[in-house]
Structures are given as structure tokens and as C-alpha cells.
C-alpha atoms as a PDB file:
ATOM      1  CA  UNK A   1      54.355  54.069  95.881  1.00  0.00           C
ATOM      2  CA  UNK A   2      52.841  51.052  96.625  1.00  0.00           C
ATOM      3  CA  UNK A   3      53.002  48.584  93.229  1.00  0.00           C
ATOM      4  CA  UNK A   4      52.128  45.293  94.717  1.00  0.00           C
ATOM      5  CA  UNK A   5      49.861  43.862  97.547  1.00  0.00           C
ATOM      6  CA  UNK A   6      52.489  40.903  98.042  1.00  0.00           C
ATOM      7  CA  UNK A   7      55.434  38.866  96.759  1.00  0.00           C
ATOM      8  CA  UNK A   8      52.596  36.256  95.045  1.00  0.00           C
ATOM      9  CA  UNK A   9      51.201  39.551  93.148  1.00  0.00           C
ATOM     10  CA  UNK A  10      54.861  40.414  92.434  1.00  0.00           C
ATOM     11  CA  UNK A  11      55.291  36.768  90.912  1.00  0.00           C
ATOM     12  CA  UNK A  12      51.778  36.978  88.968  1.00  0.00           C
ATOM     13  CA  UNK A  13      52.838  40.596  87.310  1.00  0.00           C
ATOM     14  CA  UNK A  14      56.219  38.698  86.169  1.00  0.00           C
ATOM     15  CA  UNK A  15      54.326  35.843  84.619  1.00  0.00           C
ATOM     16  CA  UNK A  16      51.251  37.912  82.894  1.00  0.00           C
ATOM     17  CA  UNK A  17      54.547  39.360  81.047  1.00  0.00           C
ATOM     18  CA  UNK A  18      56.231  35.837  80.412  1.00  0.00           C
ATOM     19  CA  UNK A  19      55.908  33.165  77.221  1.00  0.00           C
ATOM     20  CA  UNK A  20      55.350  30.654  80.440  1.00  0.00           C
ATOM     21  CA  UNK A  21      54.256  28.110  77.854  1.00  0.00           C
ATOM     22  CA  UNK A  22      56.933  28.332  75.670  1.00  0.00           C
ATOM     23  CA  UNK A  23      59.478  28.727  78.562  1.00  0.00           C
ATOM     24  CA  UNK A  24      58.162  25.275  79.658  1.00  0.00           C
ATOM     25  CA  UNK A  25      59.241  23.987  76.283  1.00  0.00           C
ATOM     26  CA  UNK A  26      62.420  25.111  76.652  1.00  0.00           C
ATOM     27  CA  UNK A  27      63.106  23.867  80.225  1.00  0.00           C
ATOM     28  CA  UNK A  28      64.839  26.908  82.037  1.00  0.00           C
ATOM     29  CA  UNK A  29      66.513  26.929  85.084  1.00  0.00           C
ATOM     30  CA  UNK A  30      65.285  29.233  87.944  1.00  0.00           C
ATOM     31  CA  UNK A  31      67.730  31.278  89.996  1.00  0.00           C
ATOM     32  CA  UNK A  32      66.506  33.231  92.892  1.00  0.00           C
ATOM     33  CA  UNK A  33      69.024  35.672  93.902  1.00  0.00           C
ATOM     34  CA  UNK A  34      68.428  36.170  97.759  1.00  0.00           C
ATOM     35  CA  UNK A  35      66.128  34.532 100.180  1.00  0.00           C
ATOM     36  CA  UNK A  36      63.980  37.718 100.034  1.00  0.00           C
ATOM     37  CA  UNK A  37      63.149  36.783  95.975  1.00  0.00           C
ATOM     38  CA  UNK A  38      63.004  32.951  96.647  1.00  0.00           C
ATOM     39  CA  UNK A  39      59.136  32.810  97.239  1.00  0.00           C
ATOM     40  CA  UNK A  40      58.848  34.898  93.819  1.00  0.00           C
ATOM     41  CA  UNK A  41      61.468  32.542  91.913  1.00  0.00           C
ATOM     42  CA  UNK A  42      59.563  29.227  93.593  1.00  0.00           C
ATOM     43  CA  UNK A  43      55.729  31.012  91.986  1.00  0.00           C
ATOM     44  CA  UNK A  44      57.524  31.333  88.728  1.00  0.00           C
ATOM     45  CA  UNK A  45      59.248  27.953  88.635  1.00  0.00           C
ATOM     46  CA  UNK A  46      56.331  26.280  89.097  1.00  0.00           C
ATOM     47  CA  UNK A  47      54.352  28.274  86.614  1.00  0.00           C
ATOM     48  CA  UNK A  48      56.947  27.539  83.596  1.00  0.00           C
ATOM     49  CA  UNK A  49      58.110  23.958  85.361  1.00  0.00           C
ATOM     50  CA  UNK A  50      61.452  24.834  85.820  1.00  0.00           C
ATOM     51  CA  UNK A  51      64.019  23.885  88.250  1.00  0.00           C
ATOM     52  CA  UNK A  52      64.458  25.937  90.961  1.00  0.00           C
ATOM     53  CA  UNK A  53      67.795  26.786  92.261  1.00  0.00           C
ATOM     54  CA  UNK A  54      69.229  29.908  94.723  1.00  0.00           C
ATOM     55  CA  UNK A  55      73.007  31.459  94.278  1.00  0.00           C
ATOM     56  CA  UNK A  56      74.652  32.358  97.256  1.00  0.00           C
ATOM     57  CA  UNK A  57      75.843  35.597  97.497  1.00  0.00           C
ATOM     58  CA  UNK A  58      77.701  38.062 100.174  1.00  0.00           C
ATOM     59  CA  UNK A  59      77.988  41.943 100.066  1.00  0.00           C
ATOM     60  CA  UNK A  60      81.316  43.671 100.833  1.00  0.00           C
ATOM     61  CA  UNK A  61      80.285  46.992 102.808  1.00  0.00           C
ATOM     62  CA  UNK A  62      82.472  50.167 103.456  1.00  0.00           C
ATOM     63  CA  UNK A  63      84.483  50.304 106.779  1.00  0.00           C
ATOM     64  CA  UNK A  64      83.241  53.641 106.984  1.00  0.00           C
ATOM     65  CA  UNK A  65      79.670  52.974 106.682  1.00  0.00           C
ATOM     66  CA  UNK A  66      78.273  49.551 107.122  1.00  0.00           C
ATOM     67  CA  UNK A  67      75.212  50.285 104.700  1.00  0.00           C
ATOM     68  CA  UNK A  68      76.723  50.829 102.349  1.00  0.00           C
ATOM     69  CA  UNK A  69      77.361  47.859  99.748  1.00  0.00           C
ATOM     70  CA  UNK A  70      80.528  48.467  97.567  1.00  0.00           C
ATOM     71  CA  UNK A  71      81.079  44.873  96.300  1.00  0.00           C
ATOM     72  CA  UNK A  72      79.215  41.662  96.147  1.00  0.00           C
ATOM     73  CA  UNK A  73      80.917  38.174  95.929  1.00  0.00           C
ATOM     74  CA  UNK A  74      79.188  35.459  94.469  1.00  0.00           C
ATOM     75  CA  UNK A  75      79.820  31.736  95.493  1.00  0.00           C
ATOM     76  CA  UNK A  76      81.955  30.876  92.859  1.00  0.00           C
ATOM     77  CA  UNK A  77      84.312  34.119  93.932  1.00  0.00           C
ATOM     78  CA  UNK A  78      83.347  36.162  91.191  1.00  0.00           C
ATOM     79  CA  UNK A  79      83.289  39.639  92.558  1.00  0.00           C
ATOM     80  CA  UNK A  80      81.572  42.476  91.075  1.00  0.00           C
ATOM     81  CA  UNK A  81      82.460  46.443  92.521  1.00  0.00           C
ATOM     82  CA  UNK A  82      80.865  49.839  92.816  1.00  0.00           C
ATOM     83  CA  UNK A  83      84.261  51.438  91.718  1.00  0.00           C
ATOM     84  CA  UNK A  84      82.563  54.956  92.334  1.00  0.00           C
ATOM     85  CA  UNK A  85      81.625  53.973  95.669  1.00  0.00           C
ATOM     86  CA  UNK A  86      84.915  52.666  96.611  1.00  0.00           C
ATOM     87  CA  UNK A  87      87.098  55.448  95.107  1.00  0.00           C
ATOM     88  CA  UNK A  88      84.620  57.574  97.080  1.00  0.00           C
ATOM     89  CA  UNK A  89      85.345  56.254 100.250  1.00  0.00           C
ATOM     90  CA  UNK A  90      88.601  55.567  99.273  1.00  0.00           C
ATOM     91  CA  UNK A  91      88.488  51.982  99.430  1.00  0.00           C
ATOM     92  CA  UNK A  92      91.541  50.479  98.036  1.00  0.00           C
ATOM     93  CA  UNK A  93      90.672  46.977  95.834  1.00  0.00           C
ATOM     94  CA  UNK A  94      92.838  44.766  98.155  1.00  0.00           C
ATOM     95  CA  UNK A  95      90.472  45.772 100.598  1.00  0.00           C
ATOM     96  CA  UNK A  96      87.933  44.008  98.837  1.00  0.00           C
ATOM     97  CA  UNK A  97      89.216  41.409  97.433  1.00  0.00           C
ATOM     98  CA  UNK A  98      90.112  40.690 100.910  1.00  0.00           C
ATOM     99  CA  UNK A  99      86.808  41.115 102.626  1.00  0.00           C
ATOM    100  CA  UNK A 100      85.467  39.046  99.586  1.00  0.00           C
ATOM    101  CA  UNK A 101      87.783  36.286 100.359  1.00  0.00           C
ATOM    102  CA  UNK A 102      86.568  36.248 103.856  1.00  0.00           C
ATOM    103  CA  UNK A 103      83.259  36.468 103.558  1.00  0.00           C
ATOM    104  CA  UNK A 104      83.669  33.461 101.049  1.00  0.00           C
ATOM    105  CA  UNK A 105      85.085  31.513 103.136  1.00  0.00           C
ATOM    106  CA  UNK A 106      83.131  32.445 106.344  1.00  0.00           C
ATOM    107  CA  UNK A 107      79.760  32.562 105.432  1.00  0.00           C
ATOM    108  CA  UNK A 108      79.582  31.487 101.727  1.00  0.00           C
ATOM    109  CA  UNK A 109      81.108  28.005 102.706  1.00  0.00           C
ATOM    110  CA  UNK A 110      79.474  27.559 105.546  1.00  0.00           C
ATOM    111  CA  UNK A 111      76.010  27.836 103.757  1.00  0.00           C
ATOM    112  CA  UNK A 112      76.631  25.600 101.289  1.00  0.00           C
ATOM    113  CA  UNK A 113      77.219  22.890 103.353  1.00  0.00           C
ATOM    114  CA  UNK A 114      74.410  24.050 105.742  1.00  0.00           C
ATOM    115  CA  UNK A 115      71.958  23.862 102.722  1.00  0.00           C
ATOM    116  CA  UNK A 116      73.452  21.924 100.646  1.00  0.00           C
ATOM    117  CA  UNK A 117      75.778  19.605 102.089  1.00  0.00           C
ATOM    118  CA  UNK A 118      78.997  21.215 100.157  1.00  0.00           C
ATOM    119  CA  UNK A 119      77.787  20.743  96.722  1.00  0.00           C
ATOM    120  CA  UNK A 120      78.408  23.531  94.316  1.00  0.00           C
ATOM    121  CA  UNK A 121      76.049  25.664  92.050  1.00  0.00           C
ATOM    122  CA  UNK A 122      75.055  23.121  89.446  1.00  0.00           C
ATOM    123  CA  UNK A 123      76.438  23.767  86.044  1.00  0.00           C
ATOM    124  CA  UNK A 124      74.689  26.045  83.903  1.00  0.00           C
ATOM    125  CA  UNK A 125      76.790  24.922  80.486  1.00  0.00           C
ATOM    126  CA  UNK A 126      74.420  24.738  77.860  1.00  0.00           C
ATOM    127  CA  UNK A 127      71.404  25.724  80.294  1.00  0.00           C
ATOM    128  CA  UNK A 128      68.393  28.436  79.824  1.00  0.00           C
ATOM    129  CA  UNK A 129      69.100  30.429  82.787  1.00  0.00           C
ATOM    130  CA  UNK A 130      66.353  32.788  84.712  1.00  0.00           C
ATOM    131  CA  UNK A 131      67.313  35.099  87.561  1.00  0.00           C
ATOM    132  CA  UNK A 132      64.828  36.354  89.811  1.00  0.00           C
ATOM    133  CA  UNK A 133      64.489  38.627  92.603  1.00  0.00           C
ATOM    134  CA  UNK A 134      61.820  41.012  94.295  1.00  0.00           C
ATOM    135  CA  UNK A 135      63.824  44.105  93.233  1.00  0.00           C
ATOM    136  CA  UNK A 136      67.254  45.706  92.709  1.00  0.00           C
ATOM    137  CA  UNK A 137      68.554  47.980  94.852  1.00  0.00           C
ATOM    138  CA  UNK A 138      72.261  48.577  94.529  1.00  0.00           C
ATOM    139  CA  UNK A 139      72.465  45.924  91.325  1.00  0.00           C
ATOM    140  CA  UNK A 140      75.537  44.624  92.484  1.00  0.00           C
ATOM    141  CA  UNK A 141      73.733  41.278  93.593  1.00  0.00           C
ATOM    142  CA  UNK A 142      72.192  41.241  89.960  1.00  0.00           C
ATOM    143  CA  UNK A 143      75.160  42.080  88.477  1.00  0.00           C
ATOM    144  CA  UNK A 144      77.432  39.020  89.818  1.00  0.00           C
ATOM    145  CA  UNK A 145      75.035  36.611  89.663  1.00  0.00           C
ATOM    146  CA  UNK A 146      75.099  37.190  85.848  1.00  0.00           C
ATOM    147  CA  UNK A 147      78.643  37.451  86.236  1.00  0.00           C
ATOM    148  CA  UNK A 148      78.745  33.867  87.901  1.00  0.00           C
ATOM    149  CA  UNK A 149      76.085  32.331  85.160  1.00  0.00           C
ATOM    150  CA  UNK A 150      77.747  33.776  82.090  1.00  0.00           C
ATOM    151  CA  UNK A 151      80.885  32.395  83.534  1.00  0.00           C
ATOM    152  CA  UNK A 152      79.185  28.834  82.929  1.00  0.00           C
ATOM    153  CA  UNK A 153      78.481  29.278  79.086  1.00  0.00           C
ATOM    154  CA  UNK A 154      74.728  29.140  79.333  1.00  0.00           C
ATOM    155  CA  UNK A 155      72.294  28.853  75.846  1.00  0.00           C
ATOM    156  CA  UNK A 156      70.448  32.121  76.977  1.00  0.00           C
ATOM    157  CA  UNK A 157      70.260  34.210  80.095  1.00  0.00           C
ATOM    158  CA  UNK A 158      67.430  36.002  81.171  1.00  0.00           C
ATOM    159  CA  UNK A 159      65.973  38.382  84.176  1.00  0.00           C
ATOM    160  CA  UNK A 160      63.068  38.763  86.042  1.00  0.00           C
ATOM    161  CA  UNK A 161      62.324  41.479  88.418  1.00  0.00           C
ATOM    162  CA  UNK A 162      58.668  42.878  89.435  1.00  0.00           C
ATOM    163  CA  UNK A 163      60.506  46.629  89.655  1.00  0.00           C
ATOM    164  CA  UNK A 164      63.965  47.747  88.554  1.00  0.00           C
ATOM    165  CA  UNK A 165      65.593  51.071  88.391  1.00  0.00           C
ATOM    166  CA  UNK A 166      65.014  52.611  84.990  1.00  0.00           C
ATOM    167  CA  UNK A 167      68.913  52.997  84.573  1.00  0.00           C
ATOM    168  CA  UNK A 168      69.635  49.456  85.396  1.00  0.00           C
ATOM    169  CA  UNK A 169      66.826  47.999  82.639  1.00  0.00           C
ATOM    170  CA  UNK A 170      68.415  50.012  80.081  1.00  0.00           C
ATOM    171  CA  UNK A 171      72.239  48.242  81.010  1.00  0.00           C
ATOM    172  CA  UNK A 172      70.729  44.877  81.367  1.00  0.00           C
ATOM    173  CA  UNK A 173      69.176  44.819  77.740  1.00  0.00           C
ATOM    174  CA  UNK A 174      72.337  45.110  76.171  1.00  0.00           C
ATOM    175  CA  UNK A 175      73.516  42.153  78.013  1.00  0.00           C
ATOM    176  CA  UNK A 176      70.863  39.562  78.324  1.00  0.00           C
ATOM    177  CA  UNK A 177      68.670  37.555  76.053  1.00  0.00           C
ATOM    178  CA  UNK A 178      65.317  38.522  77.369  1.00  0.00           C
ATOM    179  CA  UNK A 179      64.009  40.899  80.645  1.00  0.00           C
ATOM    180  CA  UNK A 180      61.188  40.769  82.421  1.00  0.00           C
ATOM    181  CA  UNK A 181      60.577  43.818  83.807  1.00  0.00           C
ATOM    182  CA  UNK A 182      56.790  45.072  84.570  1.00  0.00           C
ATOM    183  CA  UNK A 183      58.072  48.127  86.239  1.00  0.00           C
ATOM    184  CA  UNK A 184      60.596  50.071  85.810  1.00  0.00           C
ATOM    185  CA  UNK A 185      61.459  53.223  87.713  1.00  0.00           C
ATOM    186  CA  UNK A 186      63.228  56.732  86.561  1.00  0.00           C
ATOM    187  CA  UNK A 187      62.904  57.573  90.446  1.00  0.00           C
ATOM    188  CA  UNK A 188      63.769  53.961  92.547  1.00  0.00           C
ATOM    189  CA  UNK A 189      63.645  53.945  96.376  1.00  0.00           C
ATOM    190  CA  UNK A 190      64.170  50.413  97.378  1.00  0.00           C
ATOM    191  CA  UNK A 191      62.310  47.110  96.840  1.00  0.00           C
ATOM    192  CA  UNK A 192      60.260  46.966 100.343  1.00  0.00           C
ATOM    193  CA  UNK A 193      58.829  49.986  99.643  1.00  0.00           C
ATOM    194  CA  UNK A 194      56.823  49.267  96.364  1.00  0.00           C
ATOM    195  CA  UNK A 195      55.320  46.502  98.568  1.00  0.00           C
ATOM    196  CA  UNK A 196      52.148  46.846 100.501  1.00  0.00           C
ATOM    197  CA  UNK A 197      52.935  43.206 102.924  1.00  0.00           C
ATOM    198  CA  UNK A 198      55.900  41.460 102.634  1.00  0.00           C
ATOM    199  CA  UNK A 199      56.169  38.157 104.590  1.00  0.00           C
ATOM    200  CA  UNK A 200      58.716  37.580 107.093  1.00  0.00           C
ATOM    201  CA  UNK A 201      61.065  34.708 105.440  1.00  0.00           C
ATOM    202  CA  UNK A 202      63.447  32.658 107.376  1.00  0.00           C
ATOM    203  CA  UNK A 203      65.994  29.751 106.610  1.00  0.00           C
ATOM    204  CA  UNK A 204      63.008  27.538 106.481  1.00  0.00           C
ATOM    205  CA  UNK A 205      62.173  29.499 103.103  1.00  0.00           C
ATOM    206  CA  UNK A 206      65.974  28.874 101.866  1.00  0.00           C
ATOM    207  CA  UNK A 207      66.173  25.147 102.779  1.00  0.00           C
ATOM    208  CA  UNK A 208      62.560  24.989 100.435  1.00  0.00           C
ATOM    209  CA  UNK A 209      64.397  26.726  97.308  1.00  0.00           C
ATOM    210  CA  UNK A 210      67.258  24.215  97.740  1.00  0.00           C
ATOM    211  CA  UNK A 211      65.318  21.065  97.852  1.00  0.00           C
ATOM    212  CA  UNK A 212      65.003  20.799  94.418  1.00  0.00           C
ATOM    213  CA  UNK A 213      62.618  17.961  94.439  1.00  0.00           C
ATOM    214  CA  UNK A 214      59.889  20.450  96.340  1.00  0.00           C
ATOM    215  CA  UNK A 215      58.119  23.417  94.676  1.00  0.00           C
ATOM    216  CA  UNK A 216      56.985  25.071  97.734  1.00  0.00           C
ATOM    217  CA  UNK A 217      58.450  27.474 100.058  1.00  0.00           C
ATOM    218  CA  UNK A 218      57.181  28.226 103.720  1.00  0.00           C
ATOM    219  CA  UNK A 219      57.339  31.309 104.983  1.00  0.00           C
ATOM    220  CA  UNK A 220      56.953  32.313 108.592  1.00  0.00           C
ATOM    221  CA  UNK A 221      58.058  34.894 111.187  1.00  0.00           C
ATOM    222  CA  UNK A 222      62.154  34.971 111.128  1.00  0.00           C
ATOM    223  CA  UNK A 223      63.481  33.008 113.824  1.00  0.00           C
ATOM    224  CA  UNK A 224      66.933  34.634 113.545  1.00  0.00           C
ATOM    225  CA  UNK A 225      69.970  35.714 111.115  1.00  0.00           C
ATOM    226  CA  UNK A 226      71.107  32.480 108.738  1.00  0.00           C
END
């Protein structure tokens, strides 16, 4: 089922939905959860003049089957787990807590200082907070990046996602101050599917949501893996 011609549609759905002008009042930070969502988060940052930030994240897969997510770990080591998943495979936690470690220190680190140059996730204490992405497939990347915000004490949290798993919306209202959810499905497949076009986006398109000074991402055919 095809629900949007682009990731710009899937931004302009989100903010039809949105008190933009009242958001601008209230100065919220914008969070885009993966480089996939980043073009989405930049449209809606600039629509409610917010500043635009992107949380590193890493997903902790079964040794069994390498599709399969079990775990995410955010950059501040918060770790969030699919406990049916891994007692399912029988994945023991040291396992993960392991892999998380490693793929912290691996390829967590080493983007931050690739993007930018070491410095942390800027303190959300006190902060209106906005996630965004172009979908949810497992949750797990949803779920610890709320994990790492709420960690910071912010003033109010909220999430925006152009389609969600109806199962999912109903577990984030109980958690969050506000959702933003156009579409949400009793029957979800995966986020590239509800998409007629989705643009290739590289590093080039991470580097632009990290700049906070710019408002624009580039996108353009993927020149390899970050």
C-alpha cells in the first residue's frame, strides 16, 4: 500500500497534523532517529523553526540470524531489548550487553567524532523534545531514543512518524506528551513499502542534520556504508 509519493509528502502529512505555529512558540528540539528520517526531521524543523539534531543509534542482531534486530543501543549506552526475541533465540543478556558495548565503542564513537568531532548529544534538560523518523519497524530504535531523551529530564517529549504500527501508537500514548501519527496500521509491513520513491541518502545527508547552523539536507545516490 502505497501512502506517500516521497519523504517531502511524508514530512507535509506530519505537519498538516502539527500546531507548527504554536510549536514555534515553544522552541522544540528536532531529533531524527536514523539517516533514513533525517530529510523528514530537517522539512519539519524548518517548518516549526526548531533545532535540528540526529541520535546515534546501533542495532544488536541475533547470531543466528543477522536480520533480525533484538536490541538497539543508543549513544549514551542506553540499551533497549526484544526480550521475546532473545529468549526465542535463546540469546542470553550478556550477549547483548556485550555486542552493545562493542558496537558503542566501534561504530557509535567513531561517528561522533566523524560528525561531530566527539561532542555528545546536547542536553535535553528542560528541552521540548520531537523525535522523528519515516516509520517504525521493529520500535526498538523508537523505543531507546525515548529511553535516551527521558533520561535527560526534558519539559515534554513528543513523536512524529508518517506511519506506525497500530500496536506501537497505542504504547507510545501512554508514554509521551503528544504523537503525531497520520497513519497508523493494524497490518504494518515495513516503512519502504508505504513509499512510492524514496531517495537514496548518503553521509552527505547525515553531515547536513548535524550542522546545526544549516536547514538543508542533500540527498544523492549512496556512495557507500557510513
Amino acid at each position: 500500500m502505497i501512502l506517500f509519493e516521497n519523504r517531502a509528502e511524508a514530512a507535509q502529512k506530519l505537519l498538516a497534523i502539527m500546531p507548527a505555529q504554536q510549536m514555534k512558540k515553544e522552541k522544540w528540539e528536532v531529533l531524527a532517529m536514523s539517516e533514513q528520517g533525517a530529510q523528514i526531521a530537517c522539512d519539519i524543523s524548518k517548518a516549526i523553526g526548531g533545532v535540528l539534531e540526529y541520535i546515534f543509534t546501533e542495532p544488536i542482531c541475533s547470531p543466528i540470524n543477522k536480520d533480525c534486530w533484538i536490541s538497539v543501543v543508543s549513544e549514551t549506552e542506553e540499551i533497549v531489548i526484544n526480550h521475546f526475541l532473545a529468549d526465542a533465540f535463546d540469546i542470553s543478556v550478556d550477549y547483548i550487553y556485550g555486542e552493545a558495548k562493542r558496537k558503542h565503542d566501534e561504530k557509535i564513537l567513531g561517528y561522533l567524532y566523524k560528525y561531530r568531532k566527539g561532542a555528545p548529544l546536547r542536553n535535553m534538560a528542560g528541552k521540548n523534545v520531537l523525535l522523528v523518523d519515516e516509520g517504525a519497524d521493529t520500535g526498538l530504535t523508537l523505543m531507546v531514543s525515548l529511553k535516551t531523551i527521558f533520561a535527560m529530564n526534558p519539559a515534554k517529549v513528543a513523536v512524529a512518524l508518517p506511519v506506525i504500527p497500530e500496536n506501537l501508537a497505542l504504547e507510545l500514548y501512554s508514554l509521551i506528551d503528544d504523537a503525531y501519527l497520520p497513519h497508523r496500521m493494524p497490518h504494518y509491513v515495513e516503512a519502504k513499502s508505504y513509499y512510492k520513491t524514496l531517495e537514496s541518502v548518503n553521509a552527505a545527508a547525515l553531515i547536513g542534520a548535524l550542522d546545526r547552523e544549516k536547514t538543508e539536507i542533500k540527498t544523492e545516490k549512496p556512495k557507500g556504508d557510513l
